[in-house]
Protein backbone atom coordinates (compact mmCIF):
# COMPACT_ATOMS: atom_id res chain seq x y z
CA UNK A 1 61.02 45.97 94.75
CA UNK A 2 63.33 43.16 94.64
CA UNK A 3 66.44 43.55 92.76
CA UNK A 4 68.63 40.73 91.32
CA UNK A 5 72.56 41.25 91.17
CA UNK A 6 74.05 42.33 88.03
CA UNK A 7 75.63 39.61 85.63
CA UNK A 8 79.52 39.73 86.53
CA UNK A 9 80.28 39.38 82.89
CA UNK A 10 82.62 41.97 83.02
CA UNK A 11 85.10 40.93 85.50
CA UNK A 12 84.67 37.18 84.33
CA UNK A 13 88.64 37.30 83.36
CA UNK A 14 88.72 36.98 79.76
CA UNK A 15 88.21 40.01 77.61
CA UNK A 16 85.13 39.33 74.81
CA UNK A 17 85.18 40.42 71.18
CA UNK A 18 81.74 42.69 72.18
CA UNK A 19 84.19 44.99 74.61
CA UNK A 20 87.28 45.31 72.11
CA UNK A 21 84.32 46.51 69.83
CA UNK A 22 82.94 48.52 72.59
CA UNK A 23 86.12 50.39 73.35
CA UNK A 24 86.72 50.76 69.67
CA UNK A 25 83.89 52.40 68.79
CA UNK A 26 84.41 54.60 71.90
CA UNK A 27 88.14 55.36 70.83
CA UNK A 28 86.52 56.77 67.92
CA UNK A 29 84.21 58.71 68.99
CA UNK A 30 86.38 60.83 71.38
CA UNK A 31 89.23 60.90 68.97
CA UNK A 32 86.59 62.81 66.43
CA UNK A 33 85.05 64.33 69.87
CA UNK A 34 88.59 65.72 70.17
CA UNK A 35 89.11 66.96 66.74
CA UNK A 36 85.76 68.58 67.08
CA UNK A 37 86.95 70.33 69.89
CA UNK A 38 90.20 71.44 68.31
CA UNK A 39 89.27 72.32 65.17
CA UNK A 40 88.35 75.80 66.06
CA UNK A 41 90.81 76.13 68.13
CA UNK A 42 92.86 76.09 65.37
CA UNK A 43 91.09 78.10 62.46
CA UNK A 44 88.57 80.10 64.88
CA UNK A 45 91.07 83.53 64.29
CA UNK A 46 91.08 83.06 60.49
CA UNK A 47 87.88 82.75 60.16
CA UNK A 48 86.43 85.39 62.49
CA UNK A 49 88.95 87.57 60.36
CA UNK A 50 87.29 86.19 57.18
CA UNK A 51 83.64 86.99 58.66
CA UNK A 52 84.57 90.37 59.51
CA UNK A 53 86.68 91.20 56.71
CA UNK A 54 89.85 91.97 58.53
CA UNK A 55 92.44 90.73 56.18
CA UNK A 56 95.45 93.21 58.23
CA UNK A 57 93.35 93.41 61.00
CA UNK A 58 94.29 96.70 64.00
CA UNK A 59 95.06 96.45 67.27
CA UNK A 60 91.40 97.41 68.19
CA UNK A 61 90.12 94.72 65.18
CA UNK A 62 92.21 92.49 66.46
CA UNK A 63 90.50 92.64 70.00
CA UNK A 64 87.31 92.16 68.34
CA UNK A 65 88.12 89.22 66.97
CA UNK A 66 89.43 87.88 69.86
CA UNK A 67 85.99 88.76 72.01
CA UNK A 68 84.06 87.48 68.91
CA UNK A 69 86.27 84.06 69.09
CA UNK A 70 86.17 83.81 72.76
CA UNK A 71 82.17 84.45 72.16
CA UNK A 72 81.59 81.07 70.21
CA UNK A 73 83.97 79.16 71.80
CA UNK A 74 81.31 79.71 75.05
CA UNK A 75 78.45 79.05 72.82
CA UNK A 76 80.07 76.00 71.63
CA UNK A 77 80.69 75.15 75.60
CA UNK A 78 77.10 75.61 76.15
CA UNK A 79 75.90 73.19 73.71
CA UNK A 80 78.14 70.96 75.17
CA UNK A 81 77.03 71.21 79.01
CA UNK A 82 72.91 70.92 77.12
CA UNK A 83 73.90 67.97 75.18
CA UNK A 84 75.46 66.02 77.60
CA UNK A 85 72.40 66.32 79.63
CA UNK A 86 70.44 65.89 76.61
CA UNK A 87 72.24 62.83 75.35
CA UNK A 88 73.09 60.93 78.73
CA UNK A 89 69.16 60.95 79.33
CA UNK A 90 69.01 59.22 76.16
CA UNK A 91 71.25 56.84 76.73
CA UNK A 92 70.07 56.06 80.17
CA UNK A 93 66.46 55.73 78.81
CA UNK A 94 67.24 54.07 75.07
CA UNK A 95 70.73 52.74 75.72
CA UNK A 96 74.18 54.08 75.46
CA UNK A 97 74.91 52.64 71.57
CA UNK A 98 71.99 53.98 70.12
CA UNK A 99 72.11 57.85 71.50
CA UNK A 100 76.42 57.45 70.97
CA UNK A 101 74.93 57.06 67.27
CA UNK A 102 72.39 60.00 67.34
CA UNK A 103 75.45 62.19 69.27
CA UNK A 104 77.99 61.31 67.07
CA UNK A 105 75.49 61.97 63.64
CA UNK A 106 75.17 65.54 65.19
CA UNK A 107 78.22 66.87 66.01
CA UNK A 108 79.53 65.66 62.58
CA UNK A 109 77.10 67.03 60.45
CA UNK A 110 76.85 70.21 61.88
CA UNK A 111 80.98 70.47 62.34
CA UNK A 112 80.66 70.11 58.35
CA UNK A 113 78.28 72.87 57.62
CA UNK A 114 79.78 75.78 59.24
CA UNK A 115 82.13 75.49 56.35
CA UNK A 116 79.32 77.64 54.53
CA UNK A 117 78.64 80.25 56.90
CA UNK A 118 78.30 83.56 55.94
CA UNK A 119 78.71 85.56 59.78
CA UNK A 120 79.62 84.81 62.99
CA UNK A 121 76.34 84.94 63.98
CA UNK A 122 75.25 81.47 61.64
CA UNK A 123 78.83 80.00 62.56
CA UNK A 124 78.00 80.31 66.02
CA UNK A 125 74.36 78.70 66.08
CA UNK A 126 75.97 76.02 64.17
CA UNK A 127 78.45 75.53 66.17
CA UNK A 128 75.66 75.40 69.57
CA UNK A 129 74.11 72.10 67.52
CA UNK A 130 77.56 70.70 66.64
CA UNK A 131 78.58 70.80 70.30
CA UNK A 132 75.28 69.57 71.89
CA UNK A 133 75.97 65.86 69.96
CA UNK A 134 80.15 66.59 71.18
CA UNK A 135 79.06 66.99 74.43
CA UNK A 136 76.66 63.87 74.73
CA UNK A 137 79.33 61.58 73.15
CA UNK A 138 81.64 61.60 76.00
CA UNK A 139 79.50 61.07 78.44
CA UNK A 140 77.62 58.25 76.84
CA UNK A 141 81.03 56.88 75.77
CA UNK A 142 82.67 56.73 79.62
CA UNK A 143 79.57 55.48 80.19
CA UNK A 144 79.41 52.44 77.39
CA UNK A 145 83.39 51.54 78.33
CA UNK A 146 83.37 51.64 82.14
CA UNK A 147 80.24 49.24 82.25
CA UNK A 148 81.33 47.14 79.77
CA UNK A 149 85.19 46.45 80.99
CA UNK A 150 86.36 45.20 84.15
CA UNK A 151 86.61 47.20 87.09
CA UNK A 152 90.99 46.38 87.03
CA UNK A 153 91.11 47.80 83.52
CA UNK A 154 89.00 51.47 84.77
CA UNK A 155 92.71 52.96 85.42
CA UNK A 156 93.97 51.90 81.70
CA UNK A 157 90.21 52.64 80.08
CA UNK A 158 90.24 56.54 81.55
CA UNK A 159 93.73 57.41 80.03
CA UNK A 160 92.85 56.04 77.01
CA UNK A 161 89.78 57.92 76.70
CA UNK A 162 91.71 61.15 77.30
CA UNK A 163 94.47 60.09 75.29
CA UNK A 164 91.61 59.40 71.68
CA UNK A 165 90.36 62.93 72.47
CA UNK A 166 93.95 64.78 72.56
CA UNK A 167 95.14 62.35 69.32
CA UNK A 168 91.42 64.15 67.26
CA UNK A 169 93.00 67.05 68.50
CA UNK A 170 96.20 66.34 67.34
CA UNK A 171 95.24 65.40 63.76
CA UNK A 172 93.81 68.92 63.14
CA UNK A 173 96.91 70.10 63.35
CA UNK A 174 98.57 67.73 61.08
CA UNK A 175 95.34 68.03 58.53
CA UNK A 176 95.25 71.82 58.45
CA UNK A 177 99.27 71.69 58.57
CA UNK A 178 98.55 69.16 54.98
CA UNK A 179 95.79 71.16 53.82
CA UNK A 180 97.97 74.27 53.80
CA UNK A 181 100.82 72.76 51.66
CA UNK A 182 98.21 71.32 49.44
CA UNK A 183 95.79 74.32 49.07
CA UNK A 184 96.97 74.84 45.11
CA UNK A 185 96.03 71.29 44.53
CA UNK A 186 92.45 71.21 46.47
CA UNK A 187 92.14 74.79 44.17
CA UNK A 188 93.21 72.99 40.57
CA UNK A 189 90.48 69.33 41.99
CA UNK A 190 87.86 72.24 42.78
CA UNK A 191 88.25 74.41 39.54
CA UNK A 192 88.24 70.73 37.47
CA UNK A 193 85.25 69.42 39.20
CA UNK A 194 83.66 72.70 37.42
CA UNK A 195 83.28 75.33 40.81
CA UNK A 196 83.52 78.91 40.02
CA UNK A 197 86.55 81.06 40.52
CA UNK A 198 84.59 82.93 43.07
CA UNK A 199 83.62 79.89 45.21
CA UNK A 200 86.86 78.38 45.34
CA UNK A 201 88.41 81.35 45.90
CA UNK A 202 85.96 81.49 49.54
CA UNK A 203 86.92 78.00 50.13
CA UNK A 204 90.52 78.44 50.27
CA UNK A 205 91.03 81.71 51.87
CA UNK A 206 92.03 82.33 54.78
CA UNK A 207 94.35 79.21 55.17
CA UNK A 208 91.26 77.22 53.92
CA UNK A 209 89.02 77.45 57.21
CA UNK A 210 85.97 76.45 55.01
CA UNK A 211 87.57 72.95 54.28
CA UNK A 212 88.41 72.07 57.40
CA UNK A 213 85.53 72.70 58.83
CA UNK A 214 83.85 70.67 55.98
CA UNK A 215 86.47 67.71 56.55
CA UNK A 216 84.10 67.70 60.38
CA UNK A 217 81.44 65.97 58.43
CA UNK A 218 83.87 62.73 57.84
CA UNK A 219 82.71 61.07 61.17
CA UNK A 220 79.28 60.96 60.86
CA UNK A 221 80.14 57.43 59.07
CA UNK A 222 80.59 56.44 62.11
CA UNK A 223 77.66 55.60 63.16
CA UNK A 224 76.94 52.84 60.62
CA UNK A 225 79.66 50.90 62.22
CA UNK A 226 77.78 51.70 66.06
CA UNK A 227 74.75 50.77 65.07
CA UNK A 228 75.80 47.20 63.07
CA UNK A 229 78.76 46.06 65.41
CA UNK A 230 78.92 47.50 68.59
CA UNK A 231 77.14 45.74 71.26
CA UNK A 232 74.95 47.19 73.98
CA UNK A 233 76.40 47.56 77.46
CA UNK A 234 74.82 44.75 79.77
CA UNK A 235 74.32 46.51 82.74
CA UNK A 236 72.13 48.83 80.85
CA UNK A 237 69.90 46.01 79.79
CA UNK A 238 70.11 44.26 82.80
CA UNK A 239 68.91 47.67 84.44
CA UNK A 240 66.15 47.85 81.56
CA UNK A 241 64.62 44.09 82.44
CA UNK A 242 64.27 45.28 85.63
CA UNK A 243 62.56 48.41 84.91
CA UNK A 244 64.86 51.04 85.78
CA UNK A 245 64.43 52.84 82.29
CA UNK A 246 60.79 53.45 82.43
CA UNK A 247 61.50 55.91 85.55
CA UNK A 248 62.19 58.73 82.45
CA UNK A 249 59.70 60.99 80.55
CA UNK A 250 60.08 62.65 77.80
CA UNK A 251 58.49 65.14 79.29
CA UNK A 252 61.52 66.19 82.12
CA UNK A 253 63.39 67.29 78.94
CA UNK A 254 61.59 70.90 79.20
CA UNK A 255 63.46 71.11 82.05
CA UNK A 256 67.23 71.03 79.60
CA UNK A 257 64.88 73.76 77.46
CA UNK A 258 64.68 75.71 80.23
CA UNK A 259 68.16 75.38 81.50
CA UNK A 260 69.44 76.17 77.91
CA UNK A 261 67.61 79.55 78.80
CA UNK A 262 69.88 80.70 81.67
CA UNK A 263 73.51 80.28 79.64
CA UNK A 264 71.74 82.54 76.74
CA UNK A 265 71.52 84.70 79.19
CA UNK A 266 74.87 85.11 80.35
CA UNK A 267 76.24 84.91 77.00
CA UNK A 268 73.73 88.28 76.25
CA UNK A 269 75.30 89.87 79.35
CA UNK A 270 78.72 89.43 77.98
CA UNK A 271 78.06 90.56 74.63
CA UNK A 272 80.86 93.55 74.20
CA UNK A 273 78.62 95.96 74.96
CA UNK A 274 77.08 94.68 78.27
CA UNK A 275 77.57 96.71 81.31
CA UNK A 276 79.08 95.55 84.81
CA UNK A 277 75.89 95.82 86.51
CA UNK A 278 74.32 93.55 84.10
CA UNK A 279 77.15 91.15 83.99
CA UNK A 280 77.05 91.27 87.59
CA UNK A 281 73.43 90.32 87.90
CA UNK A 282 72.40 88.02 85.08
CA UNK A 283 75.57 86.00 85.45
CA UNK A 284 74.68 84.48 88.86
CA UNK A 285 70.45 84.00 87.61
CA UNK A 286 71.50 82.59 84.60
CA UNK A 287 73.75 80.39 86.46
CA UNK A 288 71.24 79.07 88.67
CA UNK A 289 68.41 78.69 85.96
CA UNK A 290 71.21 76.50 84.22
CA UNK A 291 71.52 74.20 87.24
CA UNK A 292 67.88 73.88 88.14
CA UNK A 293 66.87 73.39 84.77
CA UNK A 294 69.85 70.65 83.44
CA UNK A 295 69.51 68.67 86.81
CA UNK A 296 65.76 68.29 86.61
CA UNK A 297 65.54 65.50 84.41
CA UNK A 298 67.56 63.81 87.20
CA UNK A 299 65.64 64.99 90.58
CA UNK A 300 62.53 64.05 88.70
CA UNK A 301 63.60 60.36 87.76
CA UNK A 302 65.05 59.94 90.96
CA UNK A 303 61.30 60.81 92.87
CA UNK A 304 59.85 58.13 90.98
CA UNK A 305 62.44 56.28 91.89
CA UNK A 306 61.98 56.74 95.65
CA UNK A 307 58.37 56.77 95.15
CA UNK A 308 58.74 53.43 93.99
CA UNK A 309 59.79 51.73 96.77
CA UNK A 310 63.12 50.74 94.29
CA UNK A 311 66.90 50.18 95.75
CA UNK A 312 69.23 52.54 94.84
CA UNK A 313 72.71 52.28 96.17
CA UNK A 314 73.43 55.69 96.34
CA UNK A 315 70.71 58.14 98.06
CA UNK A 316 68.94 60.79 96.33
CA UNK A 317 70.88 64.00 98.56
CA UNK A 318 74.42 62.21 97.62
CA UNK A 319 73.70 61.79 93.83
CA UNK A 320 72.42 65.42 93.63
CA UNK A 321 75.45 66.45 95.73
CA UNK A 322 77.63 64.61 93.72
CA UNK A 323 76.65 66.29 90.76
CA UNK A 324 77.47 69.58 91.61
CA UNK A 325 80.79 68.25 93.15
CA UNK A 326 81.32 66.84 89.54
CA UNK A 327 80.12 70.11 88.00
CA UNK A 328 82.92 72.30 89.54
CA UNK A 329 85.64 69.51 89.43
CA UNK A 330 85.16 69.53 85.29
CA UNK A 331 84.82 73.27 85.23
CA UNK A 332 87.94 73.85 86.92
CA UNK A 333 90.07 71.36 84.71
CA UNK A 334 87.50 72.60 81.51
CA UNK A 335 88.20 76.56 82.40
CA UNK A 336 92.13 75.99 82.78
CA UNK A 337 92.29 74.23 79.47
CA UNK A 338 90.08 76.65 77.39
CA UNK A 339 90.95 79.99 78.95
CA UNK A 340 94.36 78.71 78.73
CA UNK A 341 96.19 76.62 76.15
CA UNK A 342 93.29 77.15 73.57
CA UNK A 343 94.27 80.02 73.19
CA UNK A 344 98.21 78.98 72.62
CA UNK A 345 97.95 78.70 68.80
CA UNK A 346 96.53 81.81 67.64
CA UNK A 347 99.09 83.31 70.25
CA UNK A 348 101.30 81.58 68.39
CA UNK A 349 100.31 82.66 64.96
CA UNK A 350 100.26 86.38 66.53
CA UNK A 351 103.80 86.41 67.60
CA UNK A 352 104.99 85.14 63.81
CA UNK A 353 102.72 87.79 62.65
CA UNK A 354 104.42 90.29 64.70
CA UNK A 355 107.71 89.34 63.77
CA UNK A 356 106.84 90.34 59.89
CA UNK A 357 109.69 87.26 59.16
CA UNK A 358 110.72 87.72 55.29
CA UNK A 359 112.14 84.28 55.06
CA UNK A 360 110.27 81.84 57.76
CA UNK A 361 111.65 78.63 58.65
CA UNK A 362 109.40 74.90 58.47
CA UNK A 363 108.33 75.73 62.02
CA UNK A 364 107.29 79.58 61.14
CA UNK A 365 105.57 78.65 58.20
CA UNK A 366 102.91 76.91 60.64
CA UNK A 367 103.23 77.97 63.85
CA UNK A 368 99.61 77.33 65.37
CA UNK A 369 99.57 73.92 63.91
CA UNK A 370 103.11 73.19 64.92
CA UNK A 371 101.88 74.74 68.34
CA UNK A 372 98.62 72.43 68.60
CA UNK A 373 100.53 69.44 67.77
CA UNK A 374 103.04 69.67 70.61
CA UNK A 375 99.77 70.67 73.36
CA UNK A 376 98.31 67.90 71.73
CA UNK A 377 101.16 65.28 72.08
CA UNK A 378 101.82 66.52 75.99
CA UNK A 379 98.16 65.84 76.21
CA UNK A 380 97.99 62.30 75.32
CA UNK A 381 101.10 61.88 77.62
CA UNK A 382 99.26 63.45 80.74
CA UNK A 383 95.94 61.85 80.39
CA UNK A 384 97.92 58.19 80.36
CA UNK A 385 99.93 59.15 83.30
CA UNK A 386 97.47 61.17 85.04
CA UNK A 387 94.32 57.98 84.80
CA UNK A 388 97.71 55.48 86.19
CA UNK A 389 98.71 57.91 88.98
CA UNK A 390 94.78 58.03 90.30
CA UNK A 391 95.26 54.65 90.97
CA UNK A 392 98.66 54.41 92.53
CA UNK A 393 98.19 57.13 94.37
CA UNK A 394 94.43 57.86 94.85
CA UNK A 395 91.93 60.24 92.94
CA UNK A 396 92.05 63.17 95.31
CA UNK A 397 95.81 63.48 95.67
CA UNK A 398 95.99 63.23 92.34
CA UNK A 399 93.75 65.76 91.28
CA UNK A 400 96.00 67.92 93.55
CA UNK A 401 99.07 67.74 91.70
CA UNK A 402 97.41 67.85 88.64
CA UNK A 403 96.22 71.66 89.93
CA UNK A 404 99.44 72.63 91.46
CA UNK A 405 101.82 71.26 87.68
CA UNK A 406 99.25 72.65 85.53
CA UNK A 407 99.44 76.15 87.48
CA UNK A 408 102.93 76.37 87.08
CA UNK A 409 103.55 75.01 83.10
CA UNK A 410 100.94 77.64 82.17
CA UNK A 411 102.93 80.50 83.41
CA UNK A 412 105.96 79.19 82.00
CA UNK A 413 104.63 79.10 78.60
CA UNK A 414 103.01 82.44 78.75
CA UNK A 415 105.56 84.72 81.07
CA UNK A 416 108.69 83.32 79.99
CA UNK A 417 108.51 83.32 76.25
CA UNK A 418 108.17 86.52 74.48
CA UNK A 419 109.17 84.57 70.36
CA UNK A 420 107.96 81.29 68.85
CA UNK A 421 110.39 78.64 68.47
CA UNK A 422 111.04 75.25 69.72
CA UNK A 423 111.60 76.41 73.37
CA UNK A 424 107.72 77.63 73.67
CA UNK A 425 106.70 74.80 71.91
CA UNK A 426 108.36 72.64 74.68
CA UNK A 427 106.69 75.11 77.10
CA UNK A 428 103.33 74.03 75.11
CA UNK A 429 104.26 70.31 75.31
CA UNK A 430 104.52 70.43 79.06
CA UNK A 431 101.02 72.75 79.44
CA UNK A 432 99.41 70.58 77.23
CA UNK A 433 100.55 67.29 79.11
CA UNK A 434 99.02 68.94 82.91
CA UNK A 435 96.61 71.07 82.12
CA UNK A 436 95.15 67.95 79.77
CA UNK A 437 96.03 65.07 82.54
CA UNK A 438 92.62 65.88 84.28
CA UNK A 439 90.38 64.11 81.08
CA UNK A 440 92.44 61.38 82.31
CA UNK A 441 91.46 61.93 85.43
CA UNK A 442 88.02 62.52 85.07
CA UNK A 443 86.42 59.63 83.33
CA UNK A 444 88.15 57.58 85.74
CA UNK A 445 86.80 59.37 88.69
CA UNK A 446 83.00 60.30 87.80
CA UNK A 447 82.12 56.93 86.79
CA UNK A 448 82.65 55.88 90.27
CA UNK A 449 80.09 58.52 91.79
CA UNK A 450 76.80 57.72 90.07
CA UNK A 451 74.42 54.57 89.89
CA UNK A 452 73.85 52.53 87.03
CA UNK A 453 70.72 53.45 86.55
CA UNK A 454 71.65 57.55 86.03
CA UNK A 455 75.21 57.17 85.76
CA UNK A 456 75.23 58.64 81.94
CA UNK A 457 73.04 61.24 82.90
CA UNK A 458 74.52 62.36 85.83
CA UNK A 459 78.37 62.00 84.79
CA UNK A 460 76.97 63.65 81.76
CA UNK A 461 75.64 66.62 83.86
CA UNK A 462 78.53 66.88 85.57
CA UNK A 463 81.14 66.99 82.88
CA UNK A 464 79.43 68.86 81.19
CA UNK A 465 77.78 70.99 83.31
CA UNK A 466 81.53 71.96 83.86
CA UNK A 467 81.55 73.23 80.50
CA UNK A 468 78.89 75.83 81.46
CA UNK A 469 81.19 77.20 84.37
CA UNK A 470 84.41 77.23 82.02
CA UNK A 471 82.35 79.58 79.24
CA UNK A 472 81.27 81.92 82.14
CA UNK A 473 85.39 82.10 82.14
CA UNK A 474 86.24 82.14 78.56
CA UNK A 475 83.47 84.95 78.52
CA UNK A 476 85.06 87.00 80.71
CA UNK A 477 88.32 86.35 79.49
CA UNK A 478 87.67 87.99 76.03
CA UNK A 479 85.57 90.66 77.82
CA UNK A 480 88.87 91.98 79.11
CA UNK A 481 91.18 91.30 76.99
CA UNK A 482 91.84 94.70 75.54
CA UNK A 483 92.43 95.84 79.43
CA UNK A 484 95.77 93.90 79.20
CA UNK A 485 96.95 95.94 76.36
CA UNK A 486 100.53 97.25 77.25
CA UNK A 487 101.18 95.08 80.07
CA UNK A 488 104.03 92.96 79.69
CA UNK A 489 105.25 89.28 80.68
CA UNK A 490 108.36 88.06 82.84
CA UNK A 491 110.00 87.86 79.44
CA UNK A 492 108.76 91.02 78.52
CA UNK A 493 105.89 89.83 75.58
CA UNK A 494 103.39 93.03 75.05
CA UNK A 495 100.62 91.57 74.81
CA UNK A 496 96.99 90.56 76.17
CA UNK A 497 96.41 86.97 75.08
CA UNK A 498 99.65 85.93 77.47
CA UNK A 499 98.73 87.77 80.57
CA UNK A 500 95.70 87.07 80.17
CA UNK A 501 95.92 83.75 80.23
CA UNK A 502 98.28 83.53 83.42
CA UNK A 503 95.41 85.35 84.66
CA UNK A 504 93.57 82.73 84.69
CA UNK A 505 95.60 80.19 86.44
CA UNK A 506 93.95 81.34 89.74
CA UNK A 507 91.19 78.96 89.18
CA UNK A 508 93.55 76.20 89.96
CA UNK A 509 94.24 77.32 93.77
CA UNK A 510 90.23 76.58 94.15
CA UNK A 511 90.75 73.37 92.33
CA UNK A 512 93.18 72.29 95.44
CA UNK A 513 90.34 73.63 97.83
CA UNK A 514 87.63 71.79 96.56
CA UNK A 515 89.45 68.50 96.33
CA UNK A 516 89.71 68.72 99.79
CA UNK A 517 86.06 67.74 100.12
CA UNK A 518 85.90 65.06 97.31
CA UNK A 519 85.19 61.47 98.66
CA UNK A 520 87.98 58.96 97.51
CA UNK A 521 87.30 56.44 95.53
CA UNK A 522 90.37 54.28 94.72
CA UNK A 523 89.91 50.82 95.36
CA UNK A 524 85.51 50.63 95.09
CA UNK A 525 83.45 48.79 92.43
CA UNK A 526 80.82 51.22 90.75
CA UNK A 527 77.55 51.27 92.52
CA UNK A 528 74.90 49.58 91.14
């Protein structure tokens, strides 16, 4: 089959109204993607203590909530790694605008309705649809940008997506910070808009988890403004006129059904009361089901492909390759960041707790917002520098220090600060900032690995994918939490959120391995 070259629109020199509208709309969509993401984050330990009725909640109830948190934040990772295989199949087969507007529709309107949960079972399958349109959007959104700009500008377009994502983040903390000083007036508009005592007295407690939750519905507007202004990506529709789309069926998506199947099953294995030997067995099946179901959609288009007779750039054995090396490079940066500074605020909020302080100060009054904030600020920092530094110095050396700074920040934050104050929240600043830097790194990177033709899909895949390996972590973090009880940091913090989380730093040292075997990529146009 003869293929004609690809428009060079892009790198023509002179940057079009259609990509400032493209990039907008992409801005957007992580920023909200980001303030999906961190909205939990920030009122997941009020409201699992709302759920369960813990208002003083024990040492033991406290580890509860903890496994219970650490529970939906790997459902919520799940969804994520299913709808970004879910959505970039979309938006290689209908284009990337259209499924950014069906991803962005979900996650927003499902965000908004766990504000009316009544257990943690109904806040987590909520949470499983919110996170399947969160983890489409990304992909389809690196997807939309990287197509659409030039190929000089991929350094500048890859920190700025992991710059919208940390500034979503950020705003939750400086909305729930607002929404706490304001809770008397949201309880004096409720009780005159004629609400009950009783159900404004369950919106507002617990810090008002209920509301911000609620306030997740807000971007779903957003896709009114995708739809009308935002133009479609021309390599896409290039790659449709020449048939490349019709290569999907709707069919293949059984095979995301099926791969849905083997995460449920390690999340049942890790339930509290699973058993080693079960854990130990339906971890590794589930795992694979997971992989041979989520990259089916892929092998199968890519048969007909071949089958075809059509030119693809990149051979079949290197895309599927490439997947998996994309799977394990997002899960490393995706497991450091979740089983690590995620967990910062509600450490942070425990250690004011424990301090019983009769006359708190303006940080004390707020320390998990104050504390998600400063991660968040670092954050925007690192992905900026991290997306410039892959192309001064090159993606794999890179990636490198990324592992080795982010290693070291973490354990400064959690061994060497035992009270919250401004010098953990400068610890914070400087975790957030490298263990962040690699969603600079990323979209900058996997763009450069795929085809055209699957690129959404299979940067999609392996993102998210990422995402599955990361809950497998985040599970077995708040499996074990209680077996930290009584051990103590270099600063001498009781504790097991803190040494747990150093724990986890480990995964970094096979971040530096795997590198090793990464092709480079500085300096190469994206396949076609």
């Amino acid at each position: 089959m003869h293929e004609t070259k690809v428009p060079d629109q892009v790198d023509s020199g002179q940057i079009t109204r259609a990509q400032w509208l493209a990039l907008t709309a992409a801005i957007l969509g992580w920023m909200f993607d980001g303030a999906e993401m961190g909205v939990f984050s920030m009122v997941g330990r009020a409201a699992m203590r709302d759920l369960f009725n813990y208002p003083n909640p024990t040492a033991a109830q406290e580890n509860e909530v903890g496994a219970a948190f650490s529970i939906i934040i790997a459902v919520f990772l799940i969804g994520a790694a299913a709808g970004g295989v879910l959505f970039g199949w979309l938006g290689d087969r209908i284009g990337r605008v259209r499924a950014m507007s069906l991803s962005v529709l979900v996650y927003a309107l499902f965000t908004g309705l766990c504000g009316f949960v009544q257990s943690p079972l109904q806040l987590g399958a909520l949470r499983f649809v919110a996170s399947l349109g969160m983890g489409g959007e990304w992909a389809l959104g690196v997807a939309l940008v990287m197509e659409v700009w030039p190929n000089r500008s991929r350094a500048l377009m890859a920190g700025l997506i992991g710059a919208a994502s940390n500034v979503g983040f950020m705003l939750v903390g400086i909305v729930s910070m607002g929404l706490n000083s304001t809770l008397a007036f949201f309880e004096a508009t409720l009780n005159s808009a004629g609400l009950s005592h009783e159900t404004i007295e369950v919106l507002t407690a617990n810090s008002g988890w209920r509301l911000m939750m609620m306030l997740g519905a807000l971007p779903a507007m957003l896709t009114f403004f995708f739809r009308i202004f935002v133009p479609e990506s021309h390599r896409w529709e290039h790659g449709q006129q020449q048939g490349h789309t019709q290569g999907w069926k709707t069919l293949d998506l059984l095979g995301v059904v099926v791969g849905c199947l083997g995460p449920a099953l390690i999340l049942y294995v890790w339930l509290p009361n699973g058993t080693i030997a079960w854990r130990l067995i339906g971890t590794p099946i589930g795992l694979a089901v997971a992989i041979v179901g989520f990259s089916y959609p892929v092998v199968r288009y890519l048969t007909r492909q071949f089958e075809s007779a059509s030119t693809i750039s990149v051979n079949k054995g290197t895309i599927l390759r490439r997947m998996g090396l994309g799977a394990c490079l997002s899960g490393i940066a995706l497991l450091g960041t979740w089983g690590t500074t995620q967990w910062s605020m509600s450490w942070a909020a425990k250690l004011v707790q424990n301090a019983n302080l009769s006359d708190p100060n303006w940080l004390e009054r707020f320390p998990a917002q104050w504390t998600q904030i400063f991660v968040a600020v670092g954050a925007i920092i690192g992905t900026l520098i991290a997306a410039w530094l892959g192309e001064v110095l090159g993606r794999r050396i890179t990636y490198a220090l990324m592992c080795i700074l982010s290693m070291a920040s973490v354990l400064w934050l959690y061994q060497l600060h035992n009270h919250f104050g401004l010098p953990l929240l400068t610890a914070a600043f400087v975790a957030g900032a490298c263990t962040s830097s690699f969603y600079g790194w990323l979209p900058l990177y996997l763009p450069e690995l795929f085809p055209t033709r699957v690129r959404a899909t299979c940067q999609g895949f392996g993102f998210n994918f990422g995402r599955i390996l990361a809950a497998i972590g985040t599970l077995q973090l708040g499996a074990v939490l209680a077996k930290f009880d009584g051990f103590r940091t270099f600063a001498g913090e009781v504790g097991s959120y803190p040494v747990a989380c150093s724990f986890l730093t480990v995964i970094y040292l096979v971040g530096l391995a795997l590198i090793c075997v990464a092709p480079e990529t500085k300096g190469t146009e994206l396949p076609e």
